[in-house]
N, C-alpha and C. Protein backbone atom coordinates (compact mmCIF):
# COMPACT_ATOMS: atom_id res chain seq x y z
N UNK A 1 -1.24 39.24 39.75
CA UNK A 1 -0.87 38.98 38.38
C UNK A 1 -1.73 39.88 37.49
N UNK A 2 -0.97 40.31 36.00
CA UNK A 2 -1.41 41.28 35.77
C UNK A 2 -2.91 40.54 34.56
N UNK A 3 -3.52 41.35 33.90
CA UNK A 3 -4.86 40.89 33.47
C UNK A 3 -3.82 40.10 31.70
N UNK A 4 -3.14 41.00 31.58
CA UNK A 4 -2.28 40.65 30.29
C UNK A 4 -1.76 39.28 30.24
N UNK A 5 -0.98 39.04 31.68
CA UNK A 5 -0.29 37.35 31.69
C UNK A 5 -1.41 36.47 31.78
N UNK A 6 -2.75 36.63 32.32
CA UNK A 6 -3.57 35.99 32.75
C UNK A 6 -4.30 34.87 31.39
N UNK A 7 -4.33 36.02 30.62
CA UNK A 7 -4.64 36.23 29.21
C UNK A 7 -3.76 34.77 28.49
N UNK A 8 -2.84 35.30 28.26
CA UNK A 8 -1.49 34.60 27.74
C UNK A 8 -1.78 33.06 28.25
N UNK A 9 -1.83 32.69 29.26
CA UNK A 9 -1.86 31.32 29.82
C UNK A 9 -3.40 30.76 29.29
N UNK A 10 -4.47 31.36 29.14
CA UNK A 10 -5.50 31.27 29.12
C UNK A 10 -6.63 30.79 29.99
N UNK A 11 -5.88 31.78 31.17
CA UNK A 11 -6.73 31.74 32.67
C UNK A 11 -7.67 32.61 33.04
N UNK A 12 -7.80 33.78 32.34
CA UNK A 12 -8.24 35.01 32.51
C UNK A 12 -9.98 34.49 32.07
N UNK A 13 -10.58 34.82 33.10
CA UNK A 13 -12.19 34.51 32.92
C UNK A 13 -13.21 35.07 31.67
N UNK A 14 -12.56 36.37 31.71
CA UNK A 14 -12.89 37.58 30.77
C UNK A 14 -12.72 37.65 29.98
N UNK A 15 -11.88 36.57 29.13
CA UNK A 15 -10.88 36.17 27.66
C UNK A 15 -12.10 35.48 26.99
N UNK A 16 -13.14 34.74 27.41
CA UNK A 16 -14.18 34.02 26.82
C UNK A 16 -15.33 35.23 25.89
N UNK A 17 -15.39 36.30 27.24
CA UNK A 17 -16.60 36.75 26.90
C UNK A 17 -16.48 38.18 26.24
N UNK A 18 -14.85 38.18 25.71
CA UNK A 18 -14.13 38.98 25.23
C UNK A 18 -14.86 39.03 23.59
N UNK A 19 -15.16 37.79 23.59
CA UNK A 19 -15.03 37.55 21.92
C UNK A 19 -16.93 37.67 21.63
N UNK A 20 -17.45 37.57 22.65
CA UNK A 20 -19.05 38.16 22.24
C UNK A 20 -19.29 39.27 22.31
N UNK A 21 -20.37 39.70 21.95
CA UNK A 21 -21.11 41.46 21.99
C UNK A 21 -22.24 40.97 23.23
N UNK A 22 -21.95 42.25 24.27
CA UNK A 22 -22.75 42.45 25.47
C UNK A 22 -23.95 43.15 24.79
N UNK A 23 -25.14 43.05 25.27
CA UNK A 23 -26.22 43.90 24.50
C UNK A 23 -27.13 44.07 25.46
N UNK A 24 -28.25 45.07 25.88
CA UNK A 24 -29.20 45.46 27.00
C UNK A 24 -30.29 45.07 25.95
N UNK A 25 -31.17 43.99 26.83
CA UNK A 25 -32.33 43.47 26.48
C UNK A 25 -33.21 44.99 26.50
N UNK A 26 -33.84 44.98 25.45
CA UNK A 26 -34.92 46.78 25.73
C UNK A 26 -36.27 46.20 26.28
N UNK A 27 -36.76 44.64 26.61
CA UNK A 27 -37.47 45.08 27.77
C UNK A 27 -37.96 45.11 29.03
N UNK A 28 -36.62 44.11 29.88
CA UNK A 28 -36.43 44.04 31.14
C UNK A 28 -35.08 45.08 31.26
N UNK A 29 -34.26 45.15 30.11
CA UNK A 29 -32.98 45.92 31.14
C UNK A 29 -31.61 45.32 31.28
N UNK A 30 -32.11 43.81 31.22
CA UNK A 30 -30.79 42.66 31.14
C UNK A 30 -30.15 42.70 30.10
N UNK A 31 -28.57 42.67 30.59
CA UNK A 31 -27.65 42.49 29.95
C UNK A 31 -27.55 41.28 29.53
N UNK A 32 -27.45 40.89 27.95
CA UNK A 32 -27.45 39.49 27.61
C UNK A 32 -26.17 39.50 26.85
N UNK A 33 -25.53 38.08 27.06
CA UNK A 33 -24.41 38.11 26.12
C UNK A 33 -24.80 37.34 24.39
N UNK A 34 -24.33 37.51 23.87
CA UNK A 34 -24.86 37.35 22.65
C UNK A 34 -23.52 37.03 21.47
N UNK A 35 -23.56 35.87 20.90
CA UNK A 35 -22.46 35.21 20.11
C UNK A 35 -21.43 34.33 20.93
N UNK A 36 -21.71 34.19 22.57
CA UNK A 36 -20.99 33.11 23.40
C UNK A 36 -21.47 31.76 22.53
N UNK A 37 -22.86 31.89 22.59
CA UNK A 37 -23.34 30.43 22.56
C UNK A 37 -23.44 29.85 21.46
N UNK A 38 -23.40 30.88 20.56
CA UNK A 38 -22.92 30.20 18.57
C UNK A 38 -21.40 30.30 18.49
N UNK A 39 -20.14 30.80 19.06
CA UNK A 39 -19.20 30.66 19.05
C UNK A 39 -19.11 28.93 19.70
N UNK A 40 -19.46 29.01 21.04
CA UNK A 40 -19.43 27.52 21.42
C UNK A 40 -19.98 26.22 20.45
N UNK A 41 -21.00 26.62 19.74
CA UNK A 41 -21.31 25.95 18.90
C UNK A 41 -20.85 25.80 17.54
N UNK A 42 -19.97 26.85 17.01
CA UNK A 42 -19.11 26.53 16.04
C UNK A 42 -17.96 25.58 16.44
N UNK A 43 -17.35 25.94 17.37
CA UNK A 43 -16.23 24.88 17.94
C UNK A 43 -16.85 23.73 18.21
N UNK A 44 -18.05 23.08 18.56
CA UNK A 44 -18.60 21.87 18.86
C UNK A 44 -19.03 21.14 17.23
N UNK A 45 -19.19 22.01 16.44
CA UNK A 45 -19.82 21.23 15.19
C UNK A 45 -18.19 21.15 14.74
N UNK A 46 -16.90 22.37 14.70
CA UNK A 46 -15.97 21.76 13.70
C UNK A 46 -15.01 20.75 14.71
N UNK A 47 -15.14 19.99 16.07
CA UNK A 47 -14.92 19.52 16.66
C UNK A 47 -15.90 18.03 16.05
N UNK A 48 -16.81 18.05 15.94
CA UNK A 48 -17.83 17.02 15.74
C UNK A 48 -17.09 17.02 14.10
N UNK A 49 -16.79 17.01 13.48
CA UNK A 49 -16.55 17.02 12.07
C UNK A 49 -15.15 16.48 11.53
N UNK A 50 -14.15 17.22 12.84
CA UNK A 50 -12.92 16.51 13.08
C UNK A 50 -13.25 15.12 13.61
N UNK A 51 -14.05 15.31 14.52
CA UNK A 51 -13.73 13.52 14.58
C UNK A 51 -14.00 12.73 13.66
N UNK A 52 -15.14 13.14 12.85
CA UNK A 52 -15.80 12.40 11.70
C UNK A 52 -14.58 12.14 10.36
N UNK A 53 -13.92 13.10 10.24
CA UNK A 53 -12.91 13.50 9.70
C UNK A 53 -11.75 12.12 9.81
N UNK A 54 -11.52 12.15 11.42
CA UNK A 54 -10.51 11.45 11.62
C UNK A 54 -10.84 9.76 11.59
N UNK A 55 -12.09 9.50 11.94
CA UNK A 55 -12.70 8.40 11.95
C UNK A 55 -12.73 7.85 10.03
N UNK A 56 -13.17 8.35 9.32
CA UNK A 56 -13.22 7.99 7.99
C UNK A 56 -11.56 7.86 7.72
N UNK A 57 -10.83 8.62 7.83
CA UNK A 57 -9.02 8.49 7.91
C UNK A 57 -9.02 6.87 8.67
N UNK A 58 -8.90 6.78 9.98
CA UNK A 58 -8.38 5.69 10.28
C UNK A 58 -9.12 3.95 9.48
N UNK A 59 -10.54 4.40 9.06
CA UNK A 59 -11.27 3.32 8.45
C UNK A 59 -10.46 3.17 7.48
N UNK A 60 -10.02 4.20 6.12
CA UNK A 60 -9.55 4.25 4.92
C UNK A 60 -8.35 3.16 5.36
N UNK A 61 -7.20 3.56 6.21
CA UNK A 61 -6.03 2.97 6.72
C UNK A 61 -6.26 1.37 7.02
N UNK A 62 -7.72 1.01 7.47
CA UNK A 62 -7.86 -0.23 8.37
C UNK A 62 -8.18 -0.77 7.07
N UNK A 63 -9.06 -0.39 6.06
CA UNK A 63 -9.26 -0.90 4.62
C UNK A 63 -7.77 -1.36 3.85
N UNK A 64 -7.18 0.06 3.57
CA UNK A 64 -5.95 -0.39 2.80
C UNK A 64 -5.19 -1.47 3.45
N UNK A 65 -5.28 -1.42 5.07
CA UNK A 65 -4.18 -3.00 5.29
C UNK A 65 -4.77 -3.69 4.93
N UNK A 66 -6.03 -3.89 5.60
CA UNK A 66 -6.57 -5.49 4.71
C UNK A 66 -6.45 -6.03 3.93
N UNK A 67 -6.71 -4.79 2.81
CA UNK A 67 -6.55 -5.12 1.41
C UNK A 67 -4.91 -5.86 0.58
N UNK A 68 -3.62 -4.82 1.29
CA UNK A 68 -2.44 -5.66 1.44
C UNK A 68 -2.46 -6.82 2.33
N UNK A 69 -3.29 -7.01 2.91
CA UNK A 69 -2.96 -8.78 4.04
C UNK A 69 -3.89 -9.39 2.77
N UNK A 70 -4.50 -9.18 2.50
CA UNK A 70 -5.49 -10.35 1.41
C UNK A 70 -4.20 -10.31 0.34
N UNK A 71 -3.24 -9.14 -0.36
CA UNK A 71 -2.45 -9.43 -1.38
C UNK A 71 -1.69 -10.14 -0.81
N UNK A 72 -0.82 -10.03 -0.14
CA UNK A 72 0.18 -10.68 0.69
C UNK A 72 -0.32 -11.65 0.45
N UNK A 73 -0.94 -12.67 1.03
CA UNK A 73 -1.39 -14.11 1.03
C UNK A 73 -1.93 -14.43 -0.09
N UNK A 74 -2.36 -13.99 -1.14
CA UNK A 74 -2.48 -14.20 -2.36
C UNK A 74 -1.48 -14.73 -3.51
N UNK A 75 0.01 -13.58 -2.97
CA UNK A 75 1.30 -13.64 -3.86
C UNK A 75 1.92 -15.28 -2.98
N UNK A 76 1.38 -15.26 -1.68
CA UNK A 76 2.31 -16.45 -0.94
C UNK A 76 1.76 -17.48 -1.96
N UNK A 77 0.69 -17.65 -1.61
CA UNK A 77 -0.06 -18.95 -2.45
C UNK A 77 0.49 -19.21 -3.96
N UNK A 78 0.70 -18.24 -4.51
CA UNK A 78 0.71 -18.04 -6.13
C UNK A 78 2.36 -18.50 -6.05
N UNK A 79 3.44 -18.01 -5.06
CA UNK A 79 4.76 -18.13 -5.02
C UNK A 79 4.82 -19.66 -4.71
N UNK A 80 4.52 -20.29 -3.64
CA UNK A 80 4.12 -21.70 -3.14
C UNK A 80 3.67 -22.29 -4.57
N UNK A 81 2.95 -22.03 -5.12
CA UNK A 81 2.60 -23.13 -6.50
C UNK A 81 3.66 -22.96 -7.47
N UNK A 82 4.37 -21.62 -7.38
CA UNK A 82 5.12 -21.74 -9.07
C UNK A 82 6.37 -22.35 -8.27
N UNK A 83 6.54 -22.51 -7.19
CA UNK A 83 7.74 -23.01 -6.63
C UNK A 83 7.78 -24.91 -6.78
N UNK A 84 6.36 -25.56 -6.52
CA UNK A 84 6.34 -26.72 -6.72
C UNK A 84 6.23 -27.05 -8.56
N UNK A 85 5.93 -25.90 -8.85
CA UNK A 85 5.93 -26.22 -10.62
C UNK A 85 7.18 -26.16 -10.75
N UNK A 86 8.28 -25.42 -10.60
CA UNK A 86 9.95 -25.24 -10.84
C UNK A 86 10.09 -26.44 -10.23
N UNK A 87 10.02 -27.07 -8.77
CA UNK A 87 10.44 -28.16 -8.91
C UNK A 87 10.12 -29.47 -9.50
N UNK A 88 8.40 -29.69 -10.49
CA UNK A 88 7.97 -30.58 -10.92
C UNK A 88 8.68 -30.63 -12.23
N UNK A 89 8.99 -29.14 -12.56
CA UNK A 89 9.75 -29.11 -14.24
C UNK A 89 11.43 -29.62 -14.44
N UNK A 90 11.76 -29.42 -12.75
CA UNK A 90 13.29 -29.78 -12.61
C UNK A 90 13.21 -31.35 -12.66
N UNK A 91 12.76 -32.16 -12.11
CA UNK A 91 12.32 -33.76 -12.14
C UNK A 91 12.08 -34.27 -13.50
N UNK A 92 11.38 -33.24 -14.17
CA UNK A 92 10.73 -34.11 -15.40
C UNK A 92 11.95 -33.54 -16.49
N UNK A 93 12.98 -32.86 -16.29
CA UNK A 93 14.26 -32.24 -16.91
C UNK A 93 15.43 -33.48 -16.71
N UNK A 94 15.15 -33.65 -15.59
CA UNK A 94 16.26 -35.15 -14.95
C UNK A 94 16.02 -35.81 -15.62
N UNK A 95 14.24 -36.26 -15.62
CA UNK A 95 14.00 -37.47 -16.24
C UNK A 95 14.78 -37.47 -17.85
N UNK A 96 14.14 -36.40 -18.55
CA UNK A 96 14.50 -36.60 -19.91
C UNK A 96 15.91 -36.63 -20.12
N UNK A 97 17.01 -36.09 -19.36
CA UNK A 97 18.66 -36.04 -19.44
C UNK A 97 18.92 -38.11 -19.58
N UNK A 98 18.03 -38.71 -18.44
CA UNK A 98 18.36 -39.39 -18.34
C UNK A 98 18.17 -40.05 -19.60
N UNK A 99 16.90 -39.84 -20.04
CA UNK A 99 16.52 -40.55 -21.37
C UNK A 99 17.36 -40.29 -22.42
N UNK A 100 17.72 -39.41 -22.24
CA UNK A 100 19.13 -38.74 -23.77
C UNK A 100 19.80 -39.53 -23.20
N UNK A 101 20.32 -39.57 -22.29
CA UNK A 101 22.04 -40.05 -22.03
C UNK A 101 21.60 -41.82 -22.09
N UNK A 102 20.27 -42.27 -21.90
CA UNK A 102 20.28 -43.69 -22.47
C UNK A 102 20.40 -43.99 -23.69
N UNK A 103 19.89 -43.29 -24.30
CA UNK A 103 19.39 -43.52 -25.97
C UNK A 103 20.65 -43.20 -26.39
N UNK A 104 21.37 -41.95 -26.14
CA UNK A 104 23.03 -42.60 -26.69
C UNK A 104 23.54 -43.51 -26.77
N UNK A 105 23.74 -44.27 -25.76
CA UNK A 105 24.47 -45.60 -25.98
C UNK A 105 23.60 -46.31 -26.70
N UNK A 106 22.26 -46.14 -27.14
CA UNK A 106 22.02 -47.57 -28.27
C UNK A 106 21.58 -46.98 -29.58
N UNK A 107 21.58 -45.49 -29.65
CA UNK A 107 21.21 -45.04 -31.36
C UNK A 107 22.39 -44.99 -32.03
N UNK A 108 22.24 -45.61 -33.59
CA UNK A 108 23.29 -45.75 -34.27
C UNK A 108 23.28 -44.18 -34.65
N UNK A 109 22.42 -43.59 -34.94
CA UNK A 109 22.59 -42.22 -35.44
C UNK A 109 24.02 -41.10 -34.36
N UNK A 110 23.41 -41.50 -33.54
CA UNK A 110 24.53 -40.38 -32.23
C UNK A 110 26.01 -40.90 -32.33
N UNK A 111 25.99 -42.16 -32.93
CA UNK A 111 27.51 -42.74 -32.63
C UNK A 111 28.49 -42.50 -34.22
N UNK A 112 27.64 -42.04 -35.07
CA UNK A 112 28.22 -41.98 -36.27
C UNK A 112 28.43 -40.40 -36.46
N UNK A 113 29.84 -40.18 -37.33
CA UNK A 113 29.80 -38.78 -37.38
C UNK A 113 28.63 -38.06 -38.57
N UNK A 114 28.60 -36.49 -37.96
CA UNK A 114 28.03 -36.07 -38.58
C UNK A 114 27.53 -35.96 -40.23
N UNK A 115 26.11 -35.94 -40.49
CA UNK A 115 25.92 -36.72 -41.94
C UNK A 115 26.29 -35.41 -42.66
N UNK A 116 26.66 -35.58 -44.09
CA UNK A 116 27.75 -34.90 -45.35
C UNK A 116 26.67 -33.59 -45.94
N UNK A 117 25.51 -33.46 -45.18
CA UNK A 117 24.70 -32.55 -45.54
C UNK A 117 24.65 -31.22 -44.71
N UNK A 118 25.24 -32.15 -43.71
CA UNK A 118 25.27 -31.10 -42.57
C UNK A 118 26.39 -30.29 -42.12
N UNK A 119 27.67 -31.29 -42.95
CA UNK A 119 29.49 -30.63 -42.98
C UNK A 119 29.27 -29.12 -43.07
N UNK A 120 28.89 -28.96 -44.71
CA UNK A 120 28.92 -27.27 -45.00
C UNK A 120 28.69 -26.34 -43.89
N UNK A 121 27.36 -26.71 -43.41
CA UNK A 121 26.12 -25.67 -42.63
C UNK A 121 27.34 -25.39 -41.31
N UNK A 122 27.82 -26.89 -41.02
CA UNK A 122 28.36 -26.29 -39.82
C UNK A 122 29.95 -25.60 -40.06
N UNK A 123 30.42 -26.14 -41.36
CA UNK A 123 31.75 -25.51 -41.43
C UNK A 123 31.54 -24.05 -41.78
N UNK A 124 29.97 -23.72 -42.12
CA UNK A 124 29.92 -22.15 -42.55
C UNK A 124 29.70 -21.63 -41.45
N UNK A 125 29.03 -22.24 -40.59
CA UNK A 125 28.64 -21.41 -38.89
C UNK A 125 29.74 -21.40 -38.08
N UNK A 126 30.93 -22.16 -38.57
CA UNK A 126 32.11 -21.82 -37.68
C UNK A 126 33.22 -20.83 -38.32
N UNK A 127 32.97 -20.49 -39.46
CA UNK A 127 33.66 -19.54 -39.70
C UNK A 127 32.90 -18.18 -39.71
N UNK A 128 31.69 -18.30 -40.05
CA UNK A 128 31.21 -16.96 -39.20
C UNK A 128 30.39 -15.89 -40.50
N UNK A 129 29.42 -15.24 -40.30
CA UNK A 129 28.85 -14.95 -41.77
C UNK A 129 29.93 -13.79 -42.48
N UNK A 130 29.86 -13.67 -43.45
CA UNK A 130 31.31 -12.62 -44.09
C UNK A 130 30.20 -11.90 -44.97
């Protein structure tokens, strides 16, 4: 296989040390490689940073549900009370119908027609303002 495909897949051994500068130590003679090991270490700190990254992301997410599960059960509670108030206001609505519809049958006022002060007002509200 040729050195090119090797490359491509990222099998090729020589693809690593591609990306440093070879340099001759001046005073043994050794060849040292030089920018392997701060390249490796740039990828380890923006690797270390992504996670940090991703970790503050998923906290933010675990915060905001909470924060909707505490609303959620907040609106239940608040819905649950105005629901027993609608039905305490519907009872005490009965009650008073009932109280009108008693007091009709014994007020002389409800059984007599309307008093002679009040003819005009309403014969003007039924014909309508001009």
């Amino acid at each position: 296989m040729h050195v090119y495909s090797m490359e491509r897949f990222g099998t090729n051994p020589l693809s690593q040390s591609s990306t440093s500068c070879l340099s001759e130590d001046s005073q043994d003679g050794n060849i040292l490689m030089v920018g392997a090991n701060s390249l490796e270490e740039k990828k380890l700190k923006r690797r270390q940073k992504n996670r940090a990254a991703a970790q503050r992301s998923r906290q933010k997410h675990t915060e905001k549900a909470d924060e909707l599960h505490q609303q959620h059960e907040q609106l239940e509670q608040n819905n649950t009370a105005l629901k027993k108030e609608i039905e305490a206001l519907k009872e005490e609505l009965m009650y008073w119908n009932q109280m009108l519809k008693d007091h009709e049958s014994t007020c002389p006022d409800m059984l007599t027609p309307s008093l002679p002060t009040q003819t005009p007002l309403l014969h003007w509200l039924d014909r309508g303002i001009q």
